[in-house]
C-alpha atoms as a PDB file:
ATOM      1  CA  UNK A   1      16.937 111.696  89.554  1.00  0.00           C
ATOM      2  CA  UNK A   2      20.364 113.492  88.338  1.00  0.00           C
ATOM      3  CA  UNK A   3      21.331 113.499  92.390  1.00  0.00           C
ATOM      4  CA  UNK A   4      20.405 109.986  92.683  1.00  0.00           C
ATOM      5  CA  UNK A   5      22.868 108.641  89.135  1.00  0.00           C
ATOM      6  CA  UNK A   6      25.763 111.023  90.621  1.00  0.00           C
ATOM      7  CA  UNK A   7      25.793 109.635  93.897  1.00  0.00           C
ATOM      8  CA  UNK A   8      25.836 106.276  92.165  1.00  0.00           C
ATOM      9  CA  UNK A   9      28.604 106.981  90.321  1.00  0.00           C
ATOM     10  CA  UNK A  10      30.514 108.684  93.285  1.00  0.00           C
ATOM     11  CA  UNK A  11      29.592 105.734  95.018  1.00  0.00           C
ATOM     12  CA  UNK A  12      31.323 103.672  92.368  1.00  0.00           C
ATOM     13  CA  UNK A  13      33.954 105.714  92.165  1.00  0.00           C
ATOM     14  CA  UNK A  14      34.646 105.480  95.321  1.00  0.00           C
ATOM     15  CA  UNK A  15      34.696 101.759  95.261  1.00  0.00           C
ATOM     16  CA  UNK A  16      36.749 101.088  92.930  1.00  0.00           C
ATOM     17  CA  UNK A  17      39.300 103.488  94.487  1.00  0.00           C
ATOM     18  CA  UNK A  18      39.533 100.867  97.751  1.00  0.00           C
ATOM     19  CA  UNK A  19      39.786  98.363  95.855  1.00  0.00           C
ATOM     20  CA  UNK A  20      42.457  99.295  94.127  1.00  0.00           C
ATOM     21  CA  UNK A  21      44.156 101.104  97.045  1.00  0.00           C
ATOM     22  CA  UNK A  22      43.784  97.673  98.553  1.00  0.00           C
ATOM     23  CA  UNK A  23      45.140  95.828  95.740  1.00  0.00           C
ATOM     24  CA  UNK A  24      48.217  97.824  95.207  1.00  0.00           C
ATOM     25  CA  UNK A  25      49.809  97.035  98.814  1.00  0.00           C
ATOM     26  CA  UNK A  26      51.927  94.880  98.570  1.00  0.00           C
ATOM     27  CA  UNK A  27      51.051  92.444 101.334  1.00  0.00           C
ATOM     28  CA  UNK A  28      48.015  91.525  99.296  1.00  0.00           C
ATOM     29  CA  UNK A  29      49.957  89.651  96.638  1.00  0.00           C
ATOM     30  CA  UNK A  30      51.960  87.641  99.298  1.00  0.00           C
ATOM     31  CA  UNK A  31      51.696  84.488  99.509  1.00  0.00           C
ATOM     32  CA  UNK A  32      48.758  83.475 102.168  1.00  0.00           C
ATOM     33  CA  UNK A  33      50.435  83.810 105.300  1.00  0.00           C
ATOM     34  CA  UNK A  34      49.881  81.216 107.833  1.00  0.00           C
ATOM     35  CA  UNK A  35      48.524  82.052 111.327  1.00  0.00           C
ATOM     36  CA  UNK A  36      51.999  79.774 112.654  1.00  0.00           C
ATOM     37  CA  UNK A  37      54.240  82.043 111.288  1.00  0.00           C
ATOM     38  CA  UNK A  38      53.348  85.248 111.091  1.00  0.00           C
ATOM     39  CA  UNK A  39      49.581  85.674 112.509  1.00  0.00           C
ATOM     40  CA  UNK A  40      49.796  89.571 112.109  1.00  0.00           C
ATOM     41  CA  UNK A  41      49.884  89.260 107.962  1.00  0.00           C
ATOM     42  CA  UNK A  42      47.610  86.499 108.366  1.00  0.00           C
ATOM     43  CA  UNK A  43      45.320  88.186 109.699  1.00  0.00           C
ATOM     44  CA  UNK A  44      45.859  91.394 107.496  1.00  0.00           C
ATOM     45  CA  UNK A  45      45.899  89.358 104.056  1.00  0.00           C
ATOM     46  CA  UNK A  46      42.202  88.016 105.771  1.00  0.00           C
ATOM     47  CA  UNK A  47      41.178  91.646 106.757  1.00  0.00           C
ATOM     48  CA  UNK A  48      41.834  93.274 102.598  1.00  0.00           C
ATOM     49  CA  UNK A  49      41.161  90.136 101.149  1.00  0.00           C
ATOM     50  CA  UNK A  50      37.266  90.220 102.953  1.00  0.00           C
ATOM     51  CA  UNK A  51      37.087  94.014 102.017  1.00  0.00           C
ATOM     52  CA  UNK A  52      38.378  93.303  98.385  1.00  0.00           C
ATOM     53  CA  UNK A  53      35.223  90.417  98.280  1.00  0.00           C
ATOM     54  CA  UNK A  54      32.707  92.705 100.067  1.00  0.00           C
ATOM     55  CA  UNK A  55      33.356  95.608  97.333  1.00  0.00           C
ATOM     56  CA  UNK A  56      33.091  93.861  94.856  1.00  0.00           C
ATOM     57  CA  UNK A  57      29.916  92.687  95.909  1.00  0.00           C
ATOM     58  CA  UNK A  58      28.717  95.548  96.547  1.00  0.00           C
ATOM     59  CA  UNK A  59      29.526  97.187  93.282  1.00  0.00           C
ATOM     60  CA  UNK A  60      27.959  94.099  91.191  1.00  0.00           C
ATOM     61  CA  UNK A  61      25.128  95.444  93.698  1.00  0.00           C
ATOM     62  CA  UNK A  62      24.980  99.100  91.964  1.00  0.00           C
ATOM     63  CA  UNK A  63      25.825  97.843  89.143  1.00  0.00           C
ATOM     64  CA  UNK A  64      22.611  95.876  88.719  1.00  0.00           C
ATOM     65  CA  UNK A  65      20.551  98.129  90.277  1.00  0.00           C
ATOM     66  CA  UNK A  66      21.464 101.128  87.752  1.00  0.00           C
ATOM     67  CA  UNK A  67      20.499  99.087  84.560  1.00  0.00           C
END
C-alpha cells in the first residue's frame, strides 16, 4: 500500500511540475495567436494549452481516486 500512495504522490509531483514548466514559458501567456499570422505559435499555444487541460484532468483524476 506505502508503494502504491508514493507513486501517487510522485505521480503528482510530477504533474504539477509540467504544468508549471508549461505555464512559465512565456509563449503561453501570449495572446492567442492566429493560424494567419503566425501558425507556428498557433499551433504551439494549442499544443501546451491541450497538455495544461489534460493534466489537470488527470490530476483531479488522482486526486479523487486517493480520498
Amino acid at each position: 500500500m506505502s508503494q502504491r500512495i508514493d507513486s501517487t504522490e510522485l505521480a503528482k509531483f510530477q504533474i504539477e511540475q509540467r504544468i508549471a514548466e508549461i505555464r512559465s514559458d512565456e509563449r503561453f501567456s501570449y495572446p492567442p495567436a492566429s493560424v494567419q499570422v503566425n501558425a507556428p505559435l498557433a499551433l504551439i499555444q494549442v499544443s501546451m494549452k491541450s497538455e495544461v487541460a489534460g493534466l489537470l484532468w488527470a490530476l483531479r483524476c488522482i486526486r479523487e481516486c486517493s480520498n
